[in-house]
Protein backbone atom coordinates (compact mmCIF):
# COMPACT_ATOMS: atom_id res chain seq x y z
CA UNK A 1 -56.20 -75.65 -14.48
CA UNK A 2 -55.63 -72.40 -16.18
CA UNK A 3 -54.42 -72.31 -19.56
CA UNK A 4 -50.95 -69.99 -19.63
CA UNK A 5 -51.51 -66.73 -22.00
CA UNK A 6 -48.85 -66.99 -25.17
CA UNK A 7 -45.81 -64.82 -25.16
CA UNK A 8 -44.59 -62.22 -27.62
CA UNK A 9 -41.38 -62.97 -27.97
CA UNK A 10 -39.24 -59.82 -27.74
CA UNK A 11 -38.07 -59.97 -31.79
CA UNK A 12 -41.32 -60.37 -32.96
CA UNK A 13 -42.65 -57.33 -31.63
CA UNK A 14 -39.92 -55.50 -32.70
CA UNK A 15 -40.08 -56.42 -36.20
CA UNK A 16 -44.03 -55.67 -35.96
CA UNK A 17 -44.01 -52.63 -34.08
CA UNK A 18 -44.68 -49.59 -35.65
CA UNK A 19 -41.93 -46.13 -35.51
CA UNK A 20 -44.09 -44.67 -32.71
CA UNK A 21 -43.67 -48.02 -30.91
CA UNK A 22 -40.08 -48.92 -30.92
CA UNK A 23 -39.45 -45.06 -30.05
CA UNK A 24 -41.42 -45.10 -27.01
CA UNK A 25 -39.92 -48.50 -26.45
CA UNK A 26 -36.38 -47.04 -26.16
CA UNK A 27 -37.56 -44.05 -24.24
CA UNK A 28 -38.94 -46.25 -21.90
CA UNK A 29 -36.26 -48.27 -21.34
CA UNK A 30 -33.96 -45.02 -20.63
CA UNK A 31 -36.26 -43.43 -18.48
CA UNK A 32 -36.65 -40.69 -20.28
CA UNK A 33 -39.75 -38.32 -20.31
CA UNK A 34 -41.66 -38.31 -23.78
CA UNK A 35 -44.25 -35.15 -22.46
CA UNK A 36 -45.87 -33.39 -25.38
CA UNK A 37 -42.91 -30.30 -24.55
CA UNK A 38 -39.98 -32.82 -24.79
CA UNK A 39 -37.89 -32.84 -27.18
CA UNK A 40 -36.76 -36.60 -28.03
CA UNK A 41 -34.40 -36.27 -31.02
CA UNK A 42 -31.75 -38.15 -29.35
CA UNK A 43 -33.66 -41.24 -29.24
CA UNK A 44 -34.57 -41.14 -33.19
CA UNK A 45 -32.67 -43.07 -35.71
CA UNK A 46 -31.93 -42.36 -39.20
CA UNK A 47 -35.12 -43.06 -41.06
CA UNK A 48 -37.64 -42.76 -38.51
CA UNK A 49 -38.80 -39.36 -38.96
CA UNK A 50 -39.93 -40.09 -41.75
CA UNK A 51 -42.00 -43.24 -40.84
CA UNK A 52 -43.41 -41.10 -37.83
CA UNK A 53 -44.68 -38.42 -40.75
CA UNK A 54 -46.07 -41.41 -42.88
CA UNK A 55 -47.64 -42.98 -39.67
CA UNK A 56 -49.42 -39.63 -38.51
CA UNK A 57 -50.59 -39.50 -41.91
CA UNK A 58 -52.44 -43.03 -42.03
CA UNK A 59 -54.04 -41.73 -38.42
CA UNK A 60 -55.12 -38.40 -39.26
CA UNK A 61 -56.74 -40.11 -42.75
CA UNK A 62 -58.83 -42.25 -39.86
CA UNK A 63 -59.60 -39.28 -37.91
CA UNK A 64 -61.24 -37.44 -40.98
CA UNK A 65 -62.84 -40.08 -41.61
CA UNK A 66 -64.51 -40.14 -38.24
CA UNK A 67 -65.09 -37.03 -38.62
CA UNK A 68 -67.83 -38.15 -41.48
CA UNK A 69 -65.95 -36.59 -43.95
CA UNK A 70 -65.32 -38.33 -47.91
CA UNK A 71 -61.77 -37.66 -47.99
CA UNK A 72 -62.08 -40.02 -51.70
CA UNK A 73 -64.44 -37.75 -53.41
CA UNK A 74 -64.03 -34.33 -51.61
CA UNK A 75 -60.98 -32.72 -53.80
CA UNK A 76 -60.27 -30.09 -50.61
CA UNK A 77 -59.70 -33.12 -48.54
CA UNK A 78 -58.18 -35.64 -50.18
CA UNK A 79 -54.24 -34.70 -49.28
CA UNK A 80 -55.40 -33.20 -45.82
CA UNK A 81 -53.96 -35.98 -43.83
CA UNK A 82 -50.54 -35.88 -45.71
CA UNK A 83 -50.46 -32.18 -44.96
CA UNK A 84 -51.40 -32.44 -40.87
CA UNK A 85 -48.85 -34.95 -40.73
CA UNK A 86 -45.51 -32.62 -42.53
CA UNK A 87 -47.49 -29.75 -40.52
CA UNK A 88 -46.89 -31.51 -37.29
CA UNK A 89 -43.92 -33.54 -37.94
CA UNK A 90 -41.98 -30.86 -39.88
CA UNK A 91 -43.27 -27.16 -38.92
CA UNK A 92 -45.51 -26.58 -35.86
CA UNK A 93 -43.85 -29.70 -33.74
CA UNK A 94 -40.30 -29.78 -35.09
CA UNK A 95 -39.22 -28.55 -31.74
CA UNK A 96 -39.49 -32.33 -30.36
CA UNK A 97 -37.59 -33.99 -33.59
CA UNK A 98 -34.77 -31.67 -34.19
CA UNK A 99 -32.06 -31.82 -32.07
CA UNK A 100 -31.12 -27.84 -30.65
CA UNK A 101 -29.99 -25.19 -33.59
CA UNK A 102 -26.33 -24.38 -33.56
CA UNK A 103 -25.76 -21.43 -31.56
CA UNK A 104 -22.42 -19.96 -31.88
CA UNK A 105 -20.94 -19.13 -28.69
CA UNK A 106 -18.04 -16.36 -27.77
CA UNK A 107 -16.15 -15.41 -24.57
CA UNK A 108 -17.50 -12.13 -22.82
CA UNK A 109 -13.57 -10.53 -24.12
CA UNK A 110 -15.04 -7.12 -22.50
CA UNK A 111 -16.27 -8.43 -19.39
CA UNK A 112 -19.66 -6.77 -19.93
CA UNK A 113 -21.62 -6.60 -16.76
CA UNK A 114 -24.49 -4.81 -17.48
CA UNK A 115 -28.33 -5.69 -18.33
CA UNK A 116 -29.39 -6.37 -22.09
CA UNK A 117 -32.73 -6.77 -22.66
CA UNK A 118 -33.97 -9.11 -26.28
CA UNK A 119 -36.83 -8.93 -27.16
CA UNK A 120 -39.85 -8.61 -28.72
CA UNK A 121 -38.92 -12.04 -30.29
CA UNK A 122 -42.42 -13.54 -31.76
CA UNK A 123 -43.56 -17.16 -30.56
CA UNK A 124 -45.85 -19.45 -32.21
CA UNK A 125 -46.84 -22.75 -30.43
CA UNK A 126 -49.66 -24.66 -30.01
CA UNK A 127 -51.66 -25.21 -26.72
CA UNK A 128 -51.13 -28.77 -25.69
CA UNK A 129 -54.57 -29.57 -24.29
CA UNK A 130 -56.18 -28.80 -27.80
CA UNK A 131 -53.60 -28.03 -30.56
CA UNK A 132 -54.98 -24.83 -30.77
CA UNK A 133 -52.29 -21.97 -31.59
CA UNK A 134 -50.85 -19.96 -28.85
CA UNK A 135 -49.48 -16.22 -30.26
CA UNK A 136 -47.25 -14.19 -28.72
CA UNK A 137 -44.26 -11.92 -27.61
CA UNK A 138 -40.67 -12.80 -25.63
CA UNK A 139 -38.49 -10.22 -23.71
CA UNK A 140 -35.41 -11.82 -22.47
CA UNK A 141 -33.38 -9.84 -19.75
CA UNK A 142 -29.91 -10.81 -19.15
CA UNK A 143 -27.06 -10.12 -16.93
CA UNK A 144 -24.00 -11.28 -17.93
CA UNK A 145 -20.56 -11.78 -15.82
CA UNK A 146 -16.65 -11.85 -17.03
CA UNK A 147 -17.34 -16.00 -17.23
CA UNK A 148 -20.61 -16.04 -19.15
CA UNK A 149 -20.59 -17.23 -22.89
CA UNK A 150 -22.24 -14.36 -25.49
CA UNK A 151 -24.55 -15.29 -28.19
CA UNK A 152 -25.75 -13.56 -31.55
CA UNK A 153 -29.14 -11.60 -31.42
CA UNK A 154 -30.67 -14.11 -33.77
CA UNK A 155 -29.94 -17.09 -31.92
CA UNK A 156 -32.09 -16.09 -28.99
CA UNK A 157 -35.13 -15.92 -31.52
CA UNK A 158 -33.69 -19.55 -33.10
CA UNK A 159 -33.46 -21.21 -29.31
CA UNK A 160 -36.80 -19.84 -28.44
CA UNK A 161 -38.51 -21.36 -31.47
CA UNK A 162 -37.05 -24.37 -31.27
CA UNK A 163 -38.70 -24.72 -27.14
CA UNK A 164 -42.28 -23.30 -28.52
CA UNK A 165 -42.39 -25.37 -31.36
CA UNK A 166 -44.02 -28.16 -29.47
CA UNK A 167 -47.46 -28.43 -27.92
CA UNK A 168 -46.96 -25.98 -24.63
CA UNK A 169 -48.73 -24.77 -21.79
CA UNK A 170 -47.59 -21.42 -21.80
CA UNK A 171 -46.74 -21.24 -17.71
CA UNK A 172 -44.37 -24.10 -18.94
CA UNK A 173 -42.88 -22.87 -21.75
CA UNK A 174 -41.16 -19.87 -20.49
CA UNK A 175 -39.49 -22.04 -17.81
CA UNK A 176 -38.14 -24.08 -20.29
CA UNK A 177 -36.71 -21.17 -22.11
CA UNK A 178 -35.11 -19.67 -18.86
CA UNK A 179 -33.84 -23.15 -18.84
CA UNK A 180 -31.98 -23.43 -21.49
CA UNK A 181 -30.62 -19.88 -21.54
CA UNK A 182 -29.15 -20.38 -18.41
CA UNK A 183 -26.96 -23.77 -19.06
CA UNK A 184 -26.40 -22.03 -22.47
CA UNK A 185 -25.04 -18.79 -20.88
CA UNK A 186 -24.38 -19.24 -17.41
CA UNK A 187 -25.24 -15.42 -16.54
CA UNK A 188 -25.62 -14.31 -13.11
CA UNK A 189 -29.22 -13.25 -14.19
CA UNK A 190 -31.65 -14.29 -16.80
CA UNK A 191 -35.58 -13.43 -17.21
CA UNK A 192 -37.72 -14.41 -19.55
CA UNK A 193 -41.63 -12.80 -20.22
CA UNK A 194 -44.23 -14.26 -22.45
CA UNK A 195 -47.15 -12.24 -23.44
CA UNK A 196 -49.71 -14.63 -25.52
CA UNK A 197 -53.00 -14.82 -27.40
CA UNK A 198 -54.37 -18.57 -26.90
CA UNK A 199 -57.00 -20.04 -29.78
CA UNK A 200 -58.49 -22.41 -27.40
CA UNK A 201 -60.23 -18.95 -25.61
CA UNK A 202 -60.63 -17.21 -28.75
CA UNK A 203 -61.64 -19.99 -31.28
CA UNK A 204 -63.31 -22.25 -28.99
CA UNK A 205 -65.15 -22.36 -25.13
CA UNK A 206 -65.87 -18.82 -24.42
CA UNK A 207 -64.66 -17.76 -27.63
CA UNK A 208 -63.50 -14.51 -25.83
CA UNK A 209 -61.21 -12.37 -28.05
CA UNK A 210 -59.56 -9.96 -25.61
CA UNK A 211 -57.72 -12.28 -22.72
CA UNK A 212 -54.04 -12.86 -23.40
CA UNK A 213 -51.75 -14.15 -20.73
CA UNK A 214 -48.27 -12.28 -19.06
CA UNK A 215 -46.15 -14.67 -17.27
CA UNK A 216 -42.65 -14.53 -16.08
CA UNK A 217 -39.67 -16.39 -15.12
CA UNK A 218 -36.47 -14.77 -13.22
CA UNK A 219 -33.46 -16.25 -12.47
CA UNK A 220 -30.49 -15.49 -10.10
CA UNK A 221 -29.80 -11.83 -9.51
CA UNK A 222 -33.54 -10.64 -11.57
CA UNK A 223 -34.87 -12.71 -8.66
CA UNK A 224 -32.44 -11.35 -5.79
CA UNK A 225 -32.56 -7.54 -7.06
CA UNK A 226 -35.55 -5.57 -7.17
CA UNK A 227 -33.68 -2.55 -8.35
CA UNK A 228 -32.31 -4.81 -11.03
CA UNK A 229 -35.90 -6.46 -12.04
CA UNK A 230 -37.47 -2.50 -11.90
CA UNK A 231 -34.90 -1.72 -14.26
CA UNK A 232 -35.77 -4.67 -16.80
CA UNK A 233 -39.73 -4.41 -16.68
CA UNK A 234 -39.24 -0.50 -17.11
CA UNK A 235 -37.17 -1.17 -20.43
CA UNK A 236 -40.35 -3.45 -21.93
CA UNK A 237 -42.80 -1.53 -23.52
CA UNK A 238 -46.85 -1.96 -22.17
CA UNK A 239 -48.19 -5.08 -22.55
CA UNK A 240 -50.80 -4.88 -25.49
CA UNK A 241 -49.02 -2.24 -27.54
């Protein structure tokens, strides 16, 4: 007769379970997606950034340490880990722990109807299959109507770096940012083009400098119109310059 395995009772994990845990816990239980390009602010409570940045810290002590490397005697190394983790937590990630920047929104008062073009609007991000950094360029091509809402020039730059500051895969990324722009907008077109340097081809593998990526997303009329997406891609100026 088999011996029945002991529960965990339900409290005591809690109390034991470390930030990461209990936040994965409640994402869990909402059925909410946790990907490396989420963004999971909502599910944070007060306090718990801060024990995620102090538990990345302990990790990424371990992983020098792997790494063969005397983090107690080597002065370049000793406050490495505390550094990765506010890099991560605070800077290159923040995109996943900060809820969206406040975007001020006004009514389109002139009913403007023709094509504006943003862009170039710089992008740093990191590659999510090796945290290596991904450098680039955004052109955002928009076509309002009498109903869509009108944002600052700045706060396309501030919603873009809030979606590329997470680990990305850049065919990915510019989806998400067509995303957004359109719920934020509601234009009859939107387009979005990403032009990017990746470190995990130029650091690392074939170590080739040269290669960047172009990769597009259009939306609504941009897809519907090729007069209309002629018109945007002759406003951008060549790839590479």
């Amino acid at each position: 007769m088999s011996t029945p395995k002991p529960t965990v009772s339900p409290i005591s994990h809690w109390a034991t379970a470390t930030a990461s845990q209990r936040i994965g816990d409640r994402l869990r239980a909402a059925g909410a997606r946790f990907h490396a390009n989420d963004n999971i602010a909502g599910f944070l409570q007060p306090g718990e950034l801060e024990a995620i940045e102090q538990e990345v810290a302990s990790k990424a002590q371990a992983l020098l340490r792997s790494l063969v490397i005397d983090v107690d005697q080597d002065h370049n190394t000793q406050d490495t880990a505390r550094r990765l983790a506010k890099m991560f937590v605070r800077e290159v990630f923040a995109g996943r722990y900060q809820p969206p920047p406040p975007v001020t929104e006004f009514p389109n008062a002139e009913r403007l109807n023709e094509l504006m073009v943003v862009g170039p609007i710089r992008v740093r991000s990191a590659c999510s299959h090796h945290l290596c950094p991904i450098m680039g360029r955004v052109w955002i091509g928009v076509l309002p109507n009498a109903n869509s809402n009108l944002i600052g020039l700045s706060k396309y730059a501030r919603l873009v770096d809030w979606v590329m500051s997470r680990p990305q895969i850049q065919e990915e990324a510019v989806s998400q940012i067509a995303n957004l722009l359109e719920q934020r907008l509601q234009p009859d077109g939107i387009a979005v083009i990403m032009e990017a340097d990746h470190f995990c081809m130029h650091w690392r593998g074939v170590k080739d400098d040269e290669t960047r990526m172009t990769n597009s997303v259009m939306r609504g009329a941009f897809l519907g119109d090729a007069s209309l997406r002629k018109e945007f891609l002759s406003l951008l100026p060549r790839h590479g310059t």
